[in-house]
N, C-alpha and C. Protein backbone atom coordinates (compact mmCIF):
# COMPACT_ATOMS: atom_id res chain seq x y z
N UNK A 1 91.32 114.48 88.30
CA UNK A 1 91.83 114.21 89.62
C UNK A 1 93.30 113.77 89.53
N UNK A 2 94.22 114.13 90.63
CA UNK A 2 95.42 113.63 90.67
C UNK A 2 95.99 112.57 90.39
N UNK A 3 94.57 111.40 91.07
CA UNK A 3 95.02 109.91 91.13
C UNK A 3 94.35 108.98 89.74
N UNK A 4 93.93 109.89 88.75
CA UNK A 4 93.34 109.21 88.00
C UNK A 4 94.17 108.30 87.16
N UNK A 5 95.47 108.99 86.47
CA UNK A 5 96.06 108.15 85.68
C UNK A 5 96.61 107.31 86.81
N UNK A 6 97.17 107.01 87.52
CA UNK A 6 97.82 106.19 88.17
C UNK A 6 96.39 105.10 88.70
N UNK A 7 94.96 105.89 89.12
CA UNK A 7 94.02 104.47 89.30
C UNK A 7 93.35 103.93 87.96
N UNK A 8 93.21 104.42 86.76
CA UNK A 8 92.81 103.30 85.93
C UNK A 8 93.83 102.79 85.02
N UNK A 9 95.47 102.94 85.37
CA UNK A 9 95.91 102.02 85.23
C UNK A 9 96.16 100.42 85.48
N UNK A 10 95.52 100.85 86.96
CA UNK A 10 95.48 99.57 88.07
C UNK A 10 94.05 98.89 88.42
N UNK A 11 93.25 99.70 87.56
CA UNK A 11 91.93 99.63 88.49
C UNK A 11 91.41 97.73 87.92
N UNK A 12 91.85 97.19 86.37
CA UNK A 12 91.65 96.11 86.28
C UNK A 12 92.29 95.18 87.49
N UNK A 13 93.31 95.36 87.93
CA UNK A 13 94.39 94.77 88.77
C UNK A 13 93.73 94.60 89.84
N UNK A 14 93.15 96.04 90.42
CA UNK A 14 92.55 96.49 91.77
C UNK A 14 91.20 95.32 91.98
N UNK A 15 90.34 95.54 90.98
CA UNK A 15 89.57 94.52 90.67
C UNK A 15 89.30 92.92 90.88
N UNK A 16 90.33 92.76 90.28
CA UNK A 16 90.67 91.21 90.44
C UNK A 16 91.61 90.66 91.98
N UNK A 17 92.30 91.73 92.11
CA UNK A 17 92.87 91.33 93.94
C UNK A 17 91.61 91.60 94.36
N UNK A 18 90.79 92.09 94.54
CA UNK A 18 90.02 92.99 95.89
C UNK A 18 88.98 91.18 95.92
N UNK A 19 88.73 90.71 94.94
CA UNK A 19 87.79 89.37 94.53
C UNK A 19 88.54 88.52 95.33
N UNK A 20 89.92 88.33 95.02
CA UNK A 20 90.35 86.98 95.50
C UNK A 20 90.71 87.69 97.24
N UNK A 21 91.30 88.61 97.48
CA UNK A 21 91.16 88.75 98.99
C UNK A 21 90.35 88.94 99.84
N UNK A 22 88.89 89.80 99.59
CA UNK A 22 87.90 89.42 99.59
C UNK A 22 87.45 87.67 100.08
N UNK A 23 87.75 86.55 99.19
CA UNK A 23 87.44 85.50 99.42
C UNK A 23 88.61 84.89 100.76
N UNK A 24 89.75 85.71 100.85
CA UNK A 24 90.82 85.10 102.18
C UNK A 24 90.14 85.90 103.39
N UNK A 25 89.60 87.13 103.07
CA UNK A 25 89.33 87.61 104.36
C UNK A 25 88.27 86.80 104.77
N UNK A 26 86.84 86.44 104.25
CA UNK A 26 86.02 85.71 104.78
C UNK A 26 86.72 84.52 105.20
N UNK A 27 87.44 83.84 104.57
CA UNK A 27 88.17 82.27 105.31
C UNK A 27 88.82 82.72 106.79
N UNK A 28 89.29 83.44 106.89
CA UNK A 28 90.59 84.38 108.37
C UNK A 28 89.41 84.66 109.34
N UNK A 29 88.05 85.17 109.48
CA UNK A 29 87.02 86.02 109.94
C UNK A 29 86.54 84.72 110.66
N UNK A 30 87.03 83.60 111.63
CA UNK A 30 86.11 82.93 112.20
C UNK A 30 86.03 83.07 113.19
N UNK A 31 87.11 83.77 113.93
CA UNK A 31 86.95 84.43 115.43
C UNK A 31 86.85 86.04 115.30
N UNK A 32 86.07 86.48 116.36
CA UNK A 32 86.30 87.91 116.46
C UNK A 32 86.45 88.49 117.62
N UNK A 33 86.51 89.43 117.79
CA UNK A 33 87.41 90.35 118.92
C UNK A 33 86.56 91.86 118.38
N UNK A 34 86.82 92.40 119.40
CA UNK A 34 86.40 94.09 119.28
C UNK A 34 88.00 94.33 118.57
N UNK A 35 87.69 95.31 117.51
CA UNK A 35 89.06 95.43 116.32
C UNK A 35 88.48 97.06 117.03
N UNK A 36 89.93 97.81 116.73
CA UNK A 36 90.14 98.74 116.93
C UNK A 36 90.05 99.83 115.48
N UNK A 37 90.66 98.98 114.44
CA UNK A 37 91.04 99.67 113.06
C UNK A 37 91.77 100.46 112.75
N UNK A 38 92.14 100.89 113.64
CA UNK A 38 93.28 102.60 113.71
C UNK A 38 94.06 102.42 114.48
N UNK A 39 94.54 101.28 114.91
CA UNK A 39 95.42 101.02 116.88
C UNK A 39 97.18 102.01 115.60
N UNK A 40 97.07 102.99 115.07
CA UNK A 40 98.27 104.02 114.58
C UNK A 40 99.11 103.99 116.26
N UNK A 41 100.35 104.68 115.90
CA UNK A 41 101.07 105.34 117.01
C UNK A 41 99.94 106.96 117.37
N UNK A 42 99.46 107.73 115.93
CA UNK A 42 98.95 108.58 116.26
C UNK A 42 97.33 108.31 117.40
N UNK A 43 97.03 107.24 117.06
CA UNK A 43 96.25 107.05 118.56
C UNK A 43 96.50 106.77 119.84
N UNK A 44 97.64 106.44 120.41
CA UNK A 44 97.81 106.33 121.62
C UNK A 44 98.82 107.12 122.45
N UNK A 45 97.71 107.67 122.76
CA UNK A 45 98.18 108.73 123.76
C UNK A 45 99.64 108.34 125.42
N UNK A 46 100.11 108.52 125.68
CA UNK A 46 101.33 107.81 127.06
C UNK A 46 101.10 108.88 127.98
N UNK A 47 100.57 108.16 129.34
CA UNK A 47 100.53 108.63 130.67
C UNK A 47 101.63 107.98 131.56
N UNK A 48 102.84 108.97 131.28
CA UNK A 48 104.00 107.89 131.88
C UNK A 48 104.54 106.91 131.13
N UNK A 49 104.46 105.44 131.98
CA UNK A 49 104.42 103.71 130.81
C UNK A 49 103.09 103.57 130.36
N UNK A 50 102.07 104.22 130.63
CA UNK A 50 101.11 103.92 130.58
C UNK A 50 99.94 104.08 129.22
N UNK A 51 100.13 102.87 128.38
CA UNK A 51 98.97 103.49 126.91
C UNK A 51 97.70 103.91 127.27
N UNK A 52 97.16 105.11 127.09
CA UNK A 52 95.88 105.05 126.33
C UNK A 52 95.35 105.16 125.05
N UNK A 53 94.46 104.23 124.48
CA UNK A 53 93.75 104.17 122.94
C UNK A 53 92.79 104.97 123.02
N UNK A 54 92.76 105.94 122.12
CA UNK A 54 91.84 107.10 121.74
C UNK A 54 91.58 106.34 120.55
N UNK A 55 90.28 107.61 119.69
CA UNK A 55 90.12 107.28 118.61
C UNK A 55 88.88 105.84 118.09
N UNK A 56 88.08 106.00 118.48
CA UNK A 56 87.22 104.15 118.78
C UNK A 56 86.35 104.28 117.87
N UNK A 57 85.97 105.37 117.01
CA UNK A 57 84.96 105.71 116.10
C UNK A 57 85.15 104.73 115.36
N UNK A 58 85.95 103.69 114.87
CA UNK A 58 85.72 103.06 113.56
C UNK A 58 85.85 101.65 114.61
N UNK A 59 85.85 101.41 115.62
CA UNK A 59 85.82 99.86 116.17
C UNK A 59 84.74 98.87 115.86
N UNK A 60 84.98 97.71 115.40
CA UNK A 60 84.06 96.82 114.82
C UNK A 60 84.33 95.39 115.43
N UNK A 61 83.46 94.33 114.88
CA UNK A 61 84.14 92.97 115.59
C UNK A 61 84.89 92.84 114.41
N UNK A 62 86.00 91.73 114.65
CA UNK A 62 86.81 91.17 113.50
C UNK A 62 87.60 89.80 113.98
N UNK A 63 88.73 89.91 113.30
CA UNK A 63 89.70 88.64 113.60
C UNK A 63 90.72 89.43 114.34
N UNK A 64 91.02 88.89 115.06
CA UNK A 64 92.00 89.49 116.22
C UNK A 64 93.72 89.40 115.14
N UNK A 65 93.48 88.39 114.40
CA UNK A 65 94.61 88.04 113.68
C UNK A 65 95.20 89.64 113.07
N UNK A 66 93.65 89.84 112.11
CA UNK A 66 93.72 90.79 111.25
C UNK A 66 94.48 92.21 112.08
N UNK A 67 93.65 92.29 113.28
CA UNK A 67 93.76 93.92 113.87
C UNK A 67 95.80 93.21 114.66
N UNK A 68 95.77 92.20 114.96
CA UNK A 68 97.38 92.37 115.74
C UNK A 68 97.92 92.57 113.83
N UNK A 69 97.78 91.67 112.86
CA UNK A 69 98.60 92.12 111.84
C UNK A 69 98.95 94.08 111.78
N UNK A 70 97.48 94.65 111.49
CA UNK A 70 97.43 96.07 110.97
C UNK A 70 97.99 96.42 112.01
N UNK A 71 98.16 96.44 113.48
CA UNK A 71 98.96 96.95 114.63
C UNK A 71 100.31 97.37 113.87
N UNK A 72 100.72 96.22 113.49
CA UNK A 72 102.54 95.85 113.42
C UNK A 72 102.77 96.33 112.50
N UNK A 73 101.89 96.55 110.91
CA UNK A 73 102.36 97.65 109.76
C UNK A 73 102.16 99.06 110.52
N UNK A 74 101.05 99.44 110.97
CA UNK A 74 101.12 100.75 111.36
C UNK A 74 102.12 101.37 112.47
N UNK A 75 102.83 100.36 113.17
CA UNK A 75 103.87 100.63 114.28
C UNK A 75 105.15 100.53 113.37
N UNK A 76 105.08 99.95 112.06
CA UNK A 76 106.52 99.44 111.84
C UNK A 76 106.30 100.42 110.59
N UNK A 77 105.19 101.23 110.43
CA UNK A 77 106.18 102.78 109.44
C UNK A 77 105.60 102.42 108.05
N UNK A 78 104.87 101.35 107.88
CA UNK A 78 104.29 101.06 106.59
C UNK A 78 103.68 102.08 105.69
N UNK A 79 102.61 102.39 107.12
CA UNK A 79 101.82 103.61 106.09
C UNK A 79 102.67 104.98 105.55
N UNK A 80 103.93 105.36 106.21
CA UNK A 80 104.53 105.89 106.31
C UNK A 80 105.53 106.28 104.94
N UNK A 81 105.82 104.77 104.28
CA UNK A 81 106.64 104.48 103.09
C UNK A 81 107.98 103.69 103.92
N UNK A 82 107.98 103.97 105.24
CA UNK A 82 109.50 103.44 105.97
C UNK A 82 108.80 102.13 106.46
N UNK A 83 108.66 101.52 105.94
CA UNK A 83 108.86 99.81 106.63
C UNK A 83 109.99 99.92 107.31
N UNK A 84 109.78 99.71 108.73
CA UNK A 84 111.10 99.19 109.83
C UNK A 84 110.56 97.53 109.85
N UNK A 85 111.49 96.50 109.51
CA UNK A 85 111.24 94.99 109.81
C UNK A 85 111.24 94.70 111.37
N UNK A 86 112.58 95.56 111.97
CA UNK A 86 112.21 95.30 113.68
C UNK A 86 111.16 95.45 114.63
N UNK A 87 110.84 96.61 114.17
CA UNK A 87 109.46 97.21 114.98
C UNK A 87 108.50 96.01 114.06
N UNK A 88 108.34 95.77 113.11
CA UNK A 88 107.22 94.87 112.73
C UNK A 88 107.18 93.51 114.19
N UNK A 89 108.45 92.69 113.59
CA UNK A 89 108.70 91.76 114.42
C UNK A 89 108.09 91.90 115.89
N UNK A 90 109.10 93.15 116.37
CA UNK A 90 108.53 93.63 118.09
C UNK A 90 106.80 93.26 117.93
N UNK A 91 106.18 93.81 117.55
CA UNK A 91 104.61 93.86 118.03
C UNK A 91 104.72 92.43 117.58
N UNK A 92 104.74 91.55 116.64
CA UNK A 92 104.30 89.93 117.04
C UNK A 92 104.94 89.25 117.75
N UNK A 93 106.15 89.39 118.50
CA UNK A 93 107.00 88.70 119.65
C UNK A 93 106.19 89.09 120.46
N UNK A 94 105.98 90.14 120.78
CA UNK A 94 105.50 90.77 122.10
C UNK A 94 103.82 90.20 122.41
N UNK A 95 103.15 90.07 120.96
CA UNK A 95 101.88 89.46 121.18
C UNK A 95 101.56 87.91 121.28
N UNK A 96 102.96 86.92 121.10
CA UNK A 96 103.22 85.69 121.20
C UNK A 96 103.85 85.40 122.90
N UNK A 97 103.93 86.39 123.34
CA UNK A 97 103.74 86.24 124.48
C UNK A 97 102.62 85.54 125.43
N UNK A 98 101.83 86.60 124.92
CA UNK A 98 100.33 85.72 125.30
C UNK A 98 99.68 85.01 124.96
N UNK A 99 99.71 85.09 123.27
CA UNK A 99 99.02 84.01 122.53
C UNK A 99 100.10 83.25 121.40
N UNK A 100 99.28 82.18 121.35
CA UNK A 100 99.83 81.53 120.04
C UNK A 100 99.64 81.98 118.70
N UNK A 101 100.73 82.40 117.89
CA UNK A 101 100.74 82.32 116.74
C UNK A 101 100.85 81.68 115.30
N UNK A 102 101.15 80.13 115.84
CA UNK A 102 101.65 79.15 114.93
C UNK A 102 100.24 78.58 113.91
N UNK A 103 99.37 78.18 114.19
CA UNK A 103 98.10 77.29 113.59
C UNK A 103 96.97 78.44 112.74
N UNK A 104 97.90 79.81 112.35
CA UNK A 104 97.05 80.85 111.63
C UNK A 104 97.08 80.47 109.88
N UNK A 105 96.84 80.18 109.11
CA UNK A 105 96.98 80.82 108.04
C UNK A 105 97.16 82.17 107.68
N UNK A 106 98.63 82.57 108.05
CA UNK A 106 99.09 84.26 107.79
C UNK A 106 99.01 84.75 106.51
N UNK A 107 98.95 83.77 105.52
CA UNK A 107 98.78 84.13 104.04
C UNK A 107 97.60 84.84 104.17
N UNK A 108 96.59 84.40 104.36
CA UNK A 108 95.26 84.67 103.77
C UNK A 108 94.49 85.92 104.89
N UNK A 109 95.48 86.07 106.15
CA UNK A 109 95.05 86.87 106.91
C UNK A 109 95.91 88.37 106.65
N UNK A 110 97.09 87.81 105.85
CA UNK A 110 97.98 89.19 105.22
C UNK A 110 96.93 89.76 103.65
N UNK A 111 96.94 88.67 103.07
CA UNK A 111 96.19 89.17 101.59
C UNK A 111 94.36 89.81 102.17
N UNK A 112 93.58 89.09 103.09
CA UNK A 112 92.46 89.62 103.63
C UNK A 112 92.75 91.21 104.06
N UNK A 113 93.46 91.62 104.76
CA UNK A 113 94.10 92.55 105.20
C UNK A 113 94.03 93.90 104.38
N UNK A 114 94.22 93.38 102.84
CA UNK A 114 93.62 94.71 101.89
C UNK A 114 92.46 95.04 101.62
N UNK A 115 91.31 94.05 102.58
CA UNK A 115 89.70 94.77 102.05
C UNK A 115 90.04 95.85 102.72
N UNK A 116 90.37 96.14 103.68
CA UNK A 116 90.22 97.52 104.52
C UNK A 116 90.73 98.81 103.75
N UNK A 117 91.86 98.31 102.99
CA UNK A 117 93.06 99.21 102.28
C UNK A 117 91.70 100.01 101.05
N UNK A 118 91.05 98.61 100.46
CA UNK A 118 90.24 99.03 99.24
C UNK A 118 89.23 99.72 99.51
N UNK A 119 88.28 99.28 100.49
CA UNK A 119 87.12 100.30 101.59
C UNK A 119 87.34 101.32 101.85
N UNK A 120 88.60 101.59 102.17
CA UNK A 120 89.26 103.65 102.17
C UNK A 120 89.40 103.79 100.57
N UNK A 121 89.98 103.08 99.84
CA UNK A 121 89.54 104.07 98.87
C UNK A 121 88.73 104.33 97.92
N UNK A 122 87.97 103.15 97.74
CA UNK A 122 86.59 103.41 97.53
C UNK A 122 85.89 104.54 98.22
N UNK A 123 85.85 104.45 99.13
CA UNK A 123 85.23 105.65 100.38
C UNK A 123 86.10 107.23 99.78
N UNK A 124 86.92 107.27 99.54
CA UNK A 124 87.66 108.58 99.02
C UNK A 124 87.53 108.59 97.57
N UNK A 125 87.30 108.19 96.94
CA UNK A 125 87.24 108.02 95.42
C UNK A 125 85.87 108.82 95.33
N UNK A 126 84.73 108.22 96.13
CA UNK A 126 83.51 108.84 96.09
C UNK A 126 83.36 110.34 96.64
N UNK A 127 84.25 110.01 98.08
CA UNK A 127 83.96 111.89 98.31
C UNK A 127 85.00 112.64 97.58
N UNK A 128 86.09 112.44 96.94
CA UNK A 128 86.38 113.22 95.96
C UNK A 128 85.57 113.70 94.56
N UNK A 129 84.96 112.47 94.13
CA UNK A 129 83.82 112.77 93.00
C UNK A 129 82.58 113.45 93.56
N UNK A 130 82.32 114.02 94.92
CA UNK A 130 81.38 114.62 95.17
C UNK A 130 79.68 113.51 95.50
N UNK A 131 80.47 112.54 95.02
CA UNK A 131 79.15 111.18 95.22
C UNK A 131 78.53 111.33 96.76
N UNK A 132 79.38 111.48 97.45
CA UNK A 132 78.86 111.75 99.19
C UNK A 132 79.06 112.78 99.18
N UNK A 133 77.94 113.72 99.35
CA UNK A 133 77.77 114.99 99.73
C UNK A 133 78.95 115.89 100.65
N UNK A 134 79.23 116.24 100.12
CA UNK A 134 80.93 117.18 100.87
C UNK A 134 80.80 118.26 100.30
N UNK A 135 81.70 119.31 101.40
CA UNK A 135 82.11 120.70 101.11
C UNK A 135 83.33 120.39 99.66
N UNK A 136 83.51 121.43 99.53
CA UNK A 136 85.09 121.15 98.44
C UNK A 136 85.82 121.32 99.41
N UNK A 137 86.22 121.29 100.57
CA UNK A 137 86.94 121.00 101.37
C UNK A 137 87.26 119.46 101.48
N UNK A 138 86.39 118.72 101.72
CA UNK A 138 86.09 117.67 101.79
C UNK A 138 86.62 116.88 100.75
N UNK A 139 86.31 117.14 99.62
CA UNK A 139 86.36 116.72 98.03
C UNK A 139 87.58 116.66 97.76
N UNK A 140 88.33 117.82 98.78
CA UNK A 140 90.26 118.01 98.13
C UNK A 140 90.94 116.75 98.87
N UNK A 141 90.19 117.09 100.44
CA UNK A 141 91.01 116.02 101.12
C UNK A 141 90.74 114.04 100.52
N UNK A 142 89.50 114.37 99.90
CA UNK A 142 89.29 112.66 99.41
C UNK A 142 90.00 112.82 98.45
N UNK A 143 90.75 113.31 97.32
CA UNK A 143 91.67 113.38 96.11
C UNK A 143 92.63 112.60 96.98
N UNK A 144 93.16 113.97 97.98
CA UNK A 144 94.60 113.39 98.86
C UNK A 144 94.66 112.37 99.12
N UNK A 145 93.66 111.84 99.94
CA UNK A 145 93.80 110.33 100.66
C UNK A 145 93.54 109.28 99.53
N UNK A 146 92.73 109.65 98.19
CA UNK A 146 92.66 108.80 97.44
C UNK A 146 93.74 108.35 96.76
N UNK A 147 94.58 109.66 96.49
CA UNK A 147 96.14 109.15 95.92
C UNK A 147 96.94 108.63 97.08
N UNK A 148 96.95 108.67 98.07
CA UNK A 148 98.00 108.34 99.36
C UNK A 148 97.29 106.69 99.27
N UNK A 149 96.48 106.55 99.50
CA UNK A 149 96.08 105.02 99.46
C UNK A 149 96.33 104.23 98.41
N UNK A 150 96.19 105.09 96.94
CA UNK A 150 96.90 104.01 95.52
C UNK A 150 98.41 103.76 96.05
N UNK A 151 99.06 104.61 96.23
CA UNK A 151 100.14 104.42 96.39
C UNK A 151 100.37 103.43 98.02
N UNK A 152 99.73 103.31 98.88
CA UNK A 152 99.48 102.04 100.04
C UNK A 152 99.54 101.15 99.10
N UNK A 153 98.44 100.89 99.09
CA UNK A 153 97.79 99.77 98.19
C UNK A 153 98.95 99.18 97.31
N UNK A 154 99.93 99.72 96.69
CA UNK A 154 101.27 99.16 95.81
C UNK A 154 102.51 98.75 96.32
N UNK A 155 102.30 99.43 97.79
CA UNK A 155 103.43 99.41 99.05
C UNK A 155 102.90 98.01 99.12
N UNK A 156 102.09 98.09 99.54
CA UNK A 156 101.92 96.48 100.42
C UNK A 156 101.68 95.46 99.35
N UNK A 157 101.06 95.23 98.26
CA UNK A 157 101.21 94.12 97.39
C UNK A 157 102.95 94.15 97.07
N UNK A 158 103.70 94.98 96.99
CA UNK A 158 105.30 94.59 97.15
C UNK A 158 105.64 93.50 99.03
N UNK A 159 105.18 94.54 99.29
CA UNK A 159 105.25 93.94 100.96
C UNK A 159 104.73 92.06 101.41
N UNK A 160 104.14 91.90 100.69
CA UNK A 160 103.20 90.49 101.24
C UNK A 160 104.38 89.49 101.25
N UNK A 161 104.91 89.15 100.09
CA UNK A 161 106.12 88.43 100.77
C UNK A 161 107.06 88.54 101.82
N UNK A 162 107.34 89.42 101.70
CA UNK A 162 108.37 89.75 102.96
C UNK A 162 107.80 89.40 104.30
N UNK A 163 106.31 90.14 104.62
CA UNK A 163 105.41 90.33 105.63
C UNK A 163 105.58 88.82 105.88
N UNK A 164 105.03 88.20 105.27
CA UNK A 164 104.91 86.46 105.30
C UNK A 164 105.98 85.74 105.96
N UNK A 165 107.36 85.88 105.15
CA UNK A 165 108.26 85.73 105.74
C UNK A 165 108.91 85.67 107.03
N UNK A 166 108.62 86.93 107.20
CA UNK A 166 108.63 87.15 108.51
C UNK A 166 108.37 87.11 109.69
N UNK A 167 106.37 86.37 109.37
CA UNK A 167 105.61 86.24 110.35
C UNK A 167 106.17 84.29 110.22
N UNK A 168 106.62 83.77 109.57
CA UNK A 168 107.25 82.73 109.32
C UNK A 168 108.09 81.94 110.25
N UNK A 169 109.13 83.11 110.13
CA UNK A 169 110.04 83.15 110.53
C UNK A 169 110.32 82.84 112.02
N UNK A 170 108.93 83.76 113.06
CA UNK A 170 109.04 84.45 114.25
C UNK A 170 108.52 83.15 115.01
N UNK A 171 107.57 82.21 113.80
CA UNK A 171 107.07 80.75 114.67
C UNK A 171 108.04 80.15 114.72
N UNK A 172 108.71 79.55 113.29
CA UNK A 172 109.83 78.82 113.16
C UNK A 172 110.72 79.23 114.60
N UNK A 173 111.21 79.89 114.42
CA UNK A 173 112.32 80.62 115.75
C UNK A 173 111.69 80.26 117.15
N UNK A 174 110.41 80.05 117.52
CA UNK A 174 109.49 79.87 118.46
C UNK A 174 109.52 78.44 118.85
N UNK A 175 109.22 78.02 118.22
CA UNK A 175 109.06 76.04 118.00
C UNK A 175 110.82 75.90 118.42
């Protein structure tokens, strides 16, 4: 497979984060909200000013924390490789509007934030190995997404500081 040398280089690494974030996401998970999981630009459709959210197949309960965080990477170009810092910012100004953001532990709700990252590729790792029954159609596209996600997955452990920072920053400036 494509992503092999590049995942068992990491996979001890992968291992040992997925344990300790794993243990931040359960600490972050005490409120929940209907989570969207996908709130991408490619889901929302514009009638006019007007959003609509398509796409609801993967909606679950969660931490509202978690789904406004994944909002603001997926609006601000993360998945993309283009981190924009402004557009990040925009979606948590704009959601401190209504709510408070200050009394979160953002650490542990940024590092929680990669079970989801590891759940896709676990989930693609398998339908590329044919483990879940797939066409080879199927099998090519889990390679793809399996390498597009190692390479996530390295984006954002660079990213967590900054992310932090920033969400830091936007209280500090607030207060």
């Amino acid at each position: 497979m494509s992503y092999s040398k590049e995942y068992l280089k990491n996979y001890k690494k992968y291992n040992s984060i997925l344990k300790r974030v794993n243990e931040r996401l359960n600490n972050t998970n005490t409120v929940s909200t209907i989570y969207h999981r996908d709130m991408d630009p490619k889901n929302v459709m514009w009638n006019q000013e007007k959003p609509i959210v398509i796409d609801w197949e993967s909606a679950t309960l969660s931490s509202p924390h978690q789904e406004l965080l994944e909002t603001a990477l997926s609006w601000s170009g993360v998945l993309t490789d283009n981190f924009n810092e402004e557009k990040f910012k925009a979606v948590f100004l704009e959601y401190q509007k209504l709510r408070d953001i200050k009394d979160i532990d953002w650490y542990d709700i940024i590092c929680g934030n990669l079970v989801g990252r590891f759940e896709w590729l676990k989930y693609n790792l398998e339908r590329s190995l044919g483990m879940i029954p797939r066409e080879e159609e199927e099998k090519f596209l889990g390679e793809q997404e399996a390498s597009k996600t190692i390479k996530e997955i390295s984006r954002y452990l660079e990213l967590i500081g900054t992310m932090y920072d920033i969400i830091e920053g936007l209280i500090t400036t607030k207060e």
